[in-house]
Every structure is written in C-alpha cells, then in structure tokens.
N, C-alpha and C. Protein backbone atom coordinates (compact mmCIF):
# COMPACT_ATOMS: atom_id res chain seq x y z
N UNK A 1 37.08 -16.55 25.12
CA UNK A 1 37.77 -15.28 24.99
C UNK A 1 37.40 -14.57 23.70
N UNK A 2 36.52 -14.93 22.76
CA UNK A 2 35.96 -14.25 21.66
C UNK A 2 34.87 -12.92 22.16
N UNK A 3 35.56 -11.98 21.58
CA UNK A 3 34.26 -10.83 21.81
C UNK A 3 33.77 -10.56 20.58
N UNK A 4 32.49 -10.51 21.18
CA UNK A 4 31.04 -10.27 19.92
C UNK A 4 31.50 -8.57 19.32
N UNK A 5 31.72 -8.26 18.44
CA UNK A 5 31.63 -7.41 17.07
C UNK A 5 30.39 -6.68 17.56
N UNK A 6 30.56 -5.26 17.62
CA UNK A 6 28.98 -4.16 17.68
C UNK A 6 29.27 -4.39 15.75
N UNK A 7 27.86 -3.80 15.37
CA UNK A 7 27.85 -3.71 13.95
C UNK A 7 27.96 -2.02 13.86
N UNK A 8 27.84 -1.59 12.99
CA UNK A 8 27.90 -0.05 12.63
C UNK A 8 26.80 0.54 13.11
N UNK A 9 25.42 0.21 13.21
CA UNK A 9 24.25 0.21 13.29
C UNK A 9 24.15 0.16 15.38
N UNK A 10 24.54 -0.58 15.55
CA UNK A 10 24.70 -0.89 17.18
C UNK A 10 25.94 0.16 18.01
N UNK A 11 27.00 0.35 16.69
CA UNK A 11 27.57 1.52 17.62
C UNK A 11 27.41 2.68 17.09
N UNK A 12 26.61 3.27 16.17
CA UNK A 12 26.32 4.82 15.90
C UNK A 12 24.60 4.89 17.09
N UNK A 13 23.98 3.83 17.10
CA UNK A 13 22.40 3.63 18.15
C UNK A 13 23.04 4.98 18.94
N UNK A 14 22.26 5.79 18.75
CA UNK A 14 21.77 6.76 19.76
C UNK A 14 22.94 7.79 20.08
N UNK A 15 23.44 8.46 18.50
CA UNK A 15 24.32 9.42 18.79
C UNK A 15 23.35 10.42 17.32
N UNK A 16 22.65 10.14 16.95
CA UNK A 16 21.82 10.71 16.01
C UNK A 16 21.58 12.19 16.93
N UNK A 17 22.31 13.21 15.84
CA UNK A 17 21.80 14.64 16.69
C UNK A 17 20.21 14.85 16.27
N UNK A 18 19.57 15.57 17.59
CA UNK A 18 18.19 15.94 16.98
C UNK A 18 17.86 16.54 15.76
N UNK A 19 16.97 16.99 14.98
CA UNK A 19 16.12 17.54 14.35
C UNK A 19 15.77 19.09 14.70
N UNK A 20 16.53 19.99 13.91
CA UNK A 20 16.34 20.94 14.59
C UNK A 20 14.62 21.97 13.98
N UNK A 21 14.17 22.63 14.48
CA UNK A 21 13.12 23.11 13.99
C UNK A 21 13.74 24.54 12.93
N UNK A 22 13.01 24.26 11.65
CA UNK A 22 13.26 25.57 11.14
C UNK A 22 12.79 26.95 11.80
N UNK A 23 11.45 26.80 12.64
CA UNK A 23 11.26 28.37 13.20
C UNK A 23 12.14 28.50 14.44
N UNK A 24 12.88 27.45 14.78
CA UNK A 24 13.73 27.79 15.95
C UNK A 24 15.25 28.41 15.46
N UNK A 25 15.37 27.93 13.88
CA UNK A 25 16.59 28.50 13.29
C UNK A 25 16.26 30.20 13.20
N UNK A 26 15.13 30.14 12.35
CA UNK A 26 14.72 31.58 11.42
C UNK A 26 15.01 32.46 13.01
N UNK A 27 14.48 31.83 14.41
CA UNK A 27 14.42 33.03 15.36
C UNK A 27 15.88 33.46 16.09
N UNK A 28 16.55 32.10 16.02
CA UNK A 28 17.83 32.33 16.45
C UNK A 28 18.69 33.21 15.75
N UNK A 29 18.69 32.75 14.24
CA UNK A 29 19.32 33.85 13.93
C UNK A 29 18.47 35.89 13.38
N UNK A 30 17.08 35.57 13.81
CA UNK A 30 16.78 36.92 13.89
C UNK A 30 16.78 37.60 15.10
N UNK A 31 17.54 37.02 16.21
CA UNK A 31 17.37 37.53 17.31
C UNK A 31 18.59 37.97 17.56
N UNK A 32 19.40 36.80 17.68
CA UNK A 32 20.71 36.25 18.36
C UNK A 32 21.72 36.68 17.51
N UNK A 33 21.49 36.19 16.35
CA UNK A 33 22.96 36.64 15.44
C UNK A 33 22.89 38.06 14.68
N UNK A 34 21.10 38.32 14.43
CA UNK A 34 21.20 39.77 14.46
C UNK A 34 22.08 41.01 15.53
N UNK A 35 21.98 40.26 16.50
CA UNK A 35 22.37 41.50 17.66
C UNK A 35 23.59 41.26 17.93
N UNK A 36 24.74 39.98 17.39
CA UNK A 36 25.71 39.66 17.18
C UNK A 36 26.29 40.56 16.35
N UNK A 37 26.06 40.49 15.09
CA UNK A 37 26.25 41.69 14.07
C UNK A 37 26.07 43.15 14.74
N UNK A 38 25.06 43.55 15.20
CA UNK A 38 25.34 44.89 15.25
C UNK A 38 25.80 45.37 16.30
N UNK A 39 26.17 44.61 17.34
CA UNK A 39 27.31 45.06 18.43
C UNK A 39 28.47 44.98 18.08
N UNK A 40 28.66 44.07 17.17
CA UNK A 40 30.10 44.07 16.52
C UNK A 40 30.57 45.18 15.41
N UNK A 41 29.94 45.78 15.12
CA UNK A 41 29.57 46.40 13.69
C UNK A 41 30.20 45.17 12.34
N UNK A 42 29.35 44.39 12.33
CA UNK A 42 30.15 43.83 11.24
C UNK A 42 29.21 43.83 10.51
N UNK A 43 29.84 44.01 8.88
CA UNK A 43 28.56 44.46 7.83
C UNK A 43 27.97 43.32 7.09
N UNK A 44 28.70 42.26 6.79
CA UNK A 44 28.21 40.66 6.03
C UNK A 44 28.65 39.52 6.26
N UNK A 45 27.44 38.78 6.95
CA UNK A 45 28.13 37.41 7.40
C UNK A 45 26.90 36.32 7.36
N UNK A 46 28.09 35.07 6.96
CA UNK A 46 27.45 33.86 6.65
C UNK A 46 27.31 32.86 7.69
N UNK A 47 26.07 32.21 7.56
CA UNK A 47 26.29 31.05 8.71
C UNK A 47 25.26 29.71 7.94
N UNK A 48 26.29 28.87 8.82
CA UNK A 48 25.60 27.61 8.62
C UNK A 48 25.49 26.64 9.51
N UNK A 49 24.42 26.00 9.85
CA UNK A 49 24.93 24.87 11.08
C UNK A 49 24.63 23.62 10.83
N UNK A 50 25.40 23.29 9.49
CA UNK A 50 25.86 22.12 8.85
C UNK A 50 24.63 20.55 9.03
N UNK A 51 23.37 21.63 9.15
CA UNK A 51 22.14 20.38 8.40
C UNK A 51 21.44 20.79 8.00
N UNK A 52 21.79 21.83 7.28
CA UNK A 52 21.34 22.54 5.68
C UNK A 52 20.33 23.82 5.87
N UNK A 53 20.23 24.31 7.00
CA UNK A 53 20.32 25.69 8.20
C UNK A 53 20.88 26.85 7.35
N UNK A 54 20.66 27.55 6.22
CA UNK A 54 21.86 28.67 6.26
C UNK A 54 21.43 30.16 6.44
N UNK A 55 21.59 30.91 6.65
CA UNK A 55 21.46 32.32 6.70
C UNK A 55 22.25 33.37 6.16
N UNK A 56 22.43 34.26 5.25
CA UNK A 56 22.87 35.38 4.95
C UNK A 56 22.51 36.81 5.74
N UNK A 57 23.22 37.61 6.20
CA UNK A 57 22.71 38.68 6.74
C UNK A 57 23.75 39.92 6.31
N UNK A 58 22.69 40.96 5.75
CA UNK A 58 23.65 42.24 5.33
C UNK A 58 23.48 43.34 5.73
N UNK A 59 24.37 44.33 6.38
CA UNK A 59 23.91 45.57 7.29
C UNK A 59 24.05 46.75 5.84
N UNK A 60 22.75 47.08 5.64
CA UNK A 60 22.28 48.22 4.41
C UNK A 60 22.86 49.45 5.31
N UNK A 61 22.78 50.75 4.17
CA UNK A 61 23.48 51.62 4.39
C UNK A 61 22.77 52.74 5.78
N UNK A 62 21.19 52.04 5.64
CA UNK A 62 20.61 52.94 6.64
C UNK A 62 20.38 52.37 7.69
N UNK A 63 21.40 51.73 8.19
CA UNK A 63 21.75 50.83 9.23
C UNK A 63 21.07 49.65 9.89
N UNK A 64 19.96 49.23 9.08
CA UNK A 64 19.05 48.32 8.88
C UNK A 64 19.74 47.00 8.53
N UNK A 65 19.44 45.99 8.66
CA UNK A 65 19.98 44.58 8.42
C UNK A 65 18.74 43.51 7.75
N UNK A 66 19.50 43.21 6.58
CA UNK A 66 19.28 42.46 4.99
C UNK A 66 19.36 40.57 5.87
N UNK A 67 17.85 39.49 6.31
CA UNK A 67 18.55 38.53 6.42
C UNK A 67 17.89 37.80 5.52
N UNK A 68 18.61 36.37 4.73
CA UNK A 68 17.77 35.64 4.15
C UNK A 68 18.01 34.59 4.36
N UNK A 69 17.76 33.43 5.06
CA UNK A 69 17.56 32.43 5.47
C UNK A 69 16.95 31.58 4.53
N UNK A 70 17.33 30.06 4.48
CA UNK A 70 17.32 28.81 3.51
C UNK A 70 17.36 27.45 4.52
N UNK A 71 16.95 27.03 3.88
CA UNK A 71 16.81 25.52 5.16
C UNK A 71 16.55 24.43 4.05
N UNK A 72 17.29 22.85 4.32
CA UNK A 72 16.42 21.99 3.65
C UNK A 72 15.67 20.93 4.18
N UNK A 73 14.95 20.51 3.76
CA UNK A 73 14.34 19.45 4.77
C UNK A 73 14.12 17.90 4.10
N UNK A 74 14.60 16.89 4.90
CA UNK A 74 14.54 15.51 4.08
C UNK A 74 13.14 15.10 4.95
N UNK A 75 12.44 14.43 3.56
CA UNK A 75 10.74 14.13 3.89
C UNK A 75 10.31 12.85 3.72
C-alpha cells in the first residue's frame, strides 16, 4: 500500500510553456494591439506577457501611434 512520490521534476515534465518568438511578439503587437488601440481610441498602453515580452505604445497628436517594444532572451 506504499505509493511512490513523483519528484518535482516528474510532476512539472511537460507543462513547460513554449518559447515564444520575438518576431511573432514585435508582429502581434504591431498588428493586433495596434488596431486594439485605435478602435478603442485609447491613447497609452502597456503590455506584457510575463516572459519578458514588453511593449509600450503611444497615440501622438497626429494620430499616428509611438510603439517600442523590449524582449529578453535567456541564452
């Protein structure tokens, strides 16, 4: 009636989220969250998707939109 112990290692196996691509970030949010913003009219907003992904985006006065995007990468 003894049950065998998973180790930490045996129960996190294969919940590792993927690897996301930085040009798949830079396009998502120049596509997607750009056109998010300007249907909304909203003028400054932050995002992050918490594996070091971030983006700033700012709607300038001549209705043009400011983005700057940051990413980190472990090597």
């Amino acid at each position: 009636m003894t049950e065998e112990r998973k180790s930490i290692e045996e129960m996190m196996e294969g919940t590792e989220k993927p690897q996301r691509d930085r040009k798949n970030w830079v396009a998502f949010v120049e596509s997607d969250v750009v056109n998010f913003l300007t249907l909304n009219e909203i003028e400054k907003m932050t995002i992050d998707d918490g594996a070091g992904n971030k983006a700033k985006l700012t709607r300038r006065k001549d209705g043009s939109v400011y983005v700057e995007c940051t990413s980190s990468n472990v090597l």
